[in-house]
C-alpha atoms as a PDB file:
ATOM      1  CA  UNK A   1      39.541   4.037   2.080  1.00  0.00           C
ATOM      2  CA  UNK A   2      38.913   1.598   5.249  1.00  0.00           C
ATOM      3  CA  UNK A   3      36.688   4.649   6.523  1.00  0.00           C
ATOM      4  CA  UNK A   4      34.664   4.683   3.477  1.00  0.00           C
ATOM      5  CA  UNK A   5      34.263   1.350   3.484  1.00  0.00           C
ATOM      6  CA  UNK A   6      32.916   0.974   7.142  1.00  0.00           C
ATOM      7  CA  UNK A   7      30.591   3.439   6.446  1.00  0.00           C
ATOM      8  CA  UNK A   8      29.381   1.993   3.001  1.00  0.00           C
ATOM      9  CA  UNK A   9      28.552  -1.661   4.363  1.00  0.00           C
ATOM     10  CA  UNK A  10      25.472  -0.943   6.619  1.00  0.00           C
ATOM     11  CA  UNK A  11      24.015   1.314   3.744  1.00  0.00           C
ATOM     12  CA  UNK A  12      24.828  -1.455   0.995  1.00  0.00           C
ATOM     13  CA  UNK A  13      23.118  -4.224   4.003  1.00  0.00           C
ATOM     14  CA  UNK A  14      20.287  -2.144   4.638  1.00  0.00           C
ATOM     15  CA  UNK A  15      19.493  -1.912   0.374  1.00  0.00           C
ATOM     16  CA  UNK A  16      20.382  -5.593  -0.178  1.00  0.00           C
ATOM     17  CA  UNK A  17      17.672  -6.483   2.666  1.00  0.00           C
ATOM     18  CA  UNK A  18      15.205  -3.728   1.312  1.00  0.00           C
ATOM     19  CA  UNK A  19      15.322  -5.272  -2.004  1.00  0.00           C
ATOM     20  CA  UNK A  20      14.030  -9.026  -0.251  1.00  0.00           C
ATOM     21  CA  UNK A  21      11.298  -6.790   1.212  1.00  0.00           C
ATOM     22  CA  UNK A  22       7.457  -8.905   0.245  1.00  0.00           C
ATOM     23  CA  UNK A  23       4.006  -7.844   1.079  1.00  0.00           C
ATOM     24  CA  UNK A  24       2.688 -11.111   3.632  1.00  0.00           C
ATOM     25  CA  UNK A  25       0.778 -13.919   2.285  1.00  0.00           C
ATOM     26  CA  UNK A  26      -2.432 -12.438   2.898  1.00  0.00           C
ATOM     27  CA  UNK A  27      -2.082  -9.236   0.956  1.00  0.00           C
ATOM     28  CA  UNK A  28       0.059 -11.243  -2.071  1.00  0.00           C
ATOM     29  CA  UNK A  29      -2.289 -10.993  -5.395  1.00  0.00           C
ATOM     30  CA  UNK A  30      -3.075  -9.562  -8.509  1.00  0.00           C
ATOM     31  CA  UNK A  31      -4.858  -5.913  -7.633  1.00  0.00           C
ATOM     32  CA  UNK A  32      -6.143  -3.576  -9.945  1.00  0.00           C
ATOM     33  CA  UNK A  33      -4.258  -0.213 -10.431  1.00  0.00           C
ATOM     34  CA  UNK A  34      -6.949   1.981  -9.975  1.00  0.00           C
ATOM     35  CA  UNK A  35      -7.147   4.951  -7.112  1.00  0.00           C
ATOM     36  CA  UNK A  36      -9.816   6.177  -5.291  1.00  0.00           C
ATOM     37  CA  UNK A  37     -10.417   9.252  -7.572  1.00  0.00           C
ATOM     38  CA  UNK A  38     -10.317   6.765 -10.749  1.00  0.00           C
ATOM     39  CA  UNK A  39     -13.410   4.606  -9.478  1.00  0.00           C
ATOM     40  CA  UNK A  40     -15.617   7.802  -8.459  1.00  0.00           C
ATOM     41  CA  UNK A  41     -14.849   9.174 -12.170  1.00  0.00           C
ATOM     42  CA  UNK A  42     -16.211   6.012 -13.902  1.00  0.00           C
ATOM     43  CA  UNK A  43     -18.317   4.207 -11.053  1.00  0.00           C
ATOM     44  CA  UNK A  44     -16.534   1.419 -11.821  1.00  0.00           C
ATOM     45  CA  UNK A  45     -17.235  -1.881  -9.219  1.00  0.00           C
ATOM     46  CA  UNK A  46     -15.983  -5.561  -9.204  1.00  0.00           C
ATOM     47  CA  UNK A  47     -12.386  -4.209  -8.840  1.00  0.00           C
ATOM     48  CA  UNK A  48      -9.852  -6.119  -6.572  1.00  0.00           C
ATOM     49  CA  UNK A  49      -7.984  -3.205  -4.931  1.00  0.00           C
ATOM     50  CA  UNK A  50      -5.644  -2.641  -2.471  1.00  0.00           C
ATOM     51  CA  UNK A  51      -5.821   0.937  -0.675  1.00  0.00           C
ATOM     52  CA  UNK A  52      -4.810   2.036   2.687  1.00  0.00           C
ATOM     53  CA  UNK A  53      -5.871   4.534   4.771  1.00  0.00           C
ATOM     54  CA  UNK A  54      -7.508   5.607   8.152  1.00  0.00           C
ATOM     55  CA  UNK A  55     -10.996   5.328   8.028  1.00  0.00           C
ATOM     56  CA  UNK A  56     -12.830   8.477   9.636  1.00  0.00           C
ATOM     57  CA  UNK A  57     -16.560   7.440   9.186  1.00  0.00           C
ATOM     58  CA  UNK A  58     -18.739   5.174   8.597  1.00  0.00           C
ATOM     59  CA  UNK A  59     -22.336   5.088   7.148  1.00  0.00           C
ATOM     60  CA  UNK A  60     -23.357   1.618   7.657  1.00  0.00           C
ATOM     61  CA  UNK A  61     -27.022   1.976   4.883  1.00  0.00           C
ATOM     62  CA  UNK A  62     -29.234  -1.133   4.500  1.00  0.00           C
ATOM     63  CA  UNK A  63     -28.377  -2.324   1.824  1.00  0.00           C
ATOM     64  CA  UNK A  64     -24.590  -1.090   1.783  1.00  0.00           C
ATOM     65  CA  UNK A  65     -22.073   0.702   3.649  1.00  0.00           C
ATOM     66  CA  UNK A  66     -20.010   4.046   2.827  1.00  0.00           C
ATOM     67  CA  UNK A  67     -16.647   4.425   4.432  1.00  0.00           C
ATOM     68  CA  UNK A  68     -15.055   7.697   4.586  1.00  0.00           C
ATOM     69  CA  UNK A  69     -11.233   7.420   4.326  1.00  0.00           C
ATOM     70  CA  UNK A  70      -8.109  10.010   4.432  1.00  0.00           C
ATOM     71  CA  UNK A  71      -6.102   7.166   1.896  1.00  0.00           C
ATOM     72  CA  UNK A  72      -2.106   6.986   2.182  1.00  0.00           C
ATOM     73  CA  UNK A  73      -0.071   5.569  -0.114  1.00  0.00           C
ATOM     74  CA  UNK A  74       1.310   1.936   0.279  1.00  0.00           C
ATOM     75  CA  UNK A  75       4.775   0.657   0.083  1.00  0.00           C
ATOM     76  CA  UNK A  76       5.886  -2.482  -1.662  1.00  0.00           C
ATOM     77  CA  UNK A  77       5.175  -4.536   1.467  1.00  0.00           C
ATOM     78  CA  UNK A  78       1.479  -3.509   1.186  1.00  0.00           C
ATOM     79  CA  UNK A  79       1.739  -1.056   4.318  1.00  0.00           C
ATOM     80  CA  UNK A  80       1.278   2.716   4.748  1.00  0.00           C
END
């Protein structure tokens, strides 16, 4: 029992830390649930969203700019 024990407190530390786990002040706010594919459906704009990614163009326009990005998925502390 001692062995299982030893072996169960770092997992149980590492899930009670996990669950303190906050995205940083900057990225903390109210964000709309939409994904990429959701806005290009209904051309929806005015959105606050929160997507990550790498961006892998860029097509700066005059009056606007068009970002090509391969998204990934954020975790709860707003990071890929």
């Amino acid at each position: 029992m001692n062995r299982l024990s030893s072996r169960a407190l770092p997992v149980f530390a590492a899930l009670l830390l996990a669950g303190c786990v906050t995205a940083p002040k900057p990225l903390q706010g109210t964000y709309a649930p939409l994904q990429p594919a959701d806005v290009a459906r209904s051309g929806a704009t005015g959105d606050m969203v929160r997507w990550g990614g790498r961006i892998v163009r860029v097509d700066p326009l005059a009056s606007q700019s068009c970002f090509e990005i391969v998204g990934v998925r954020l975790g709860p502390d707003g990071r890929p």
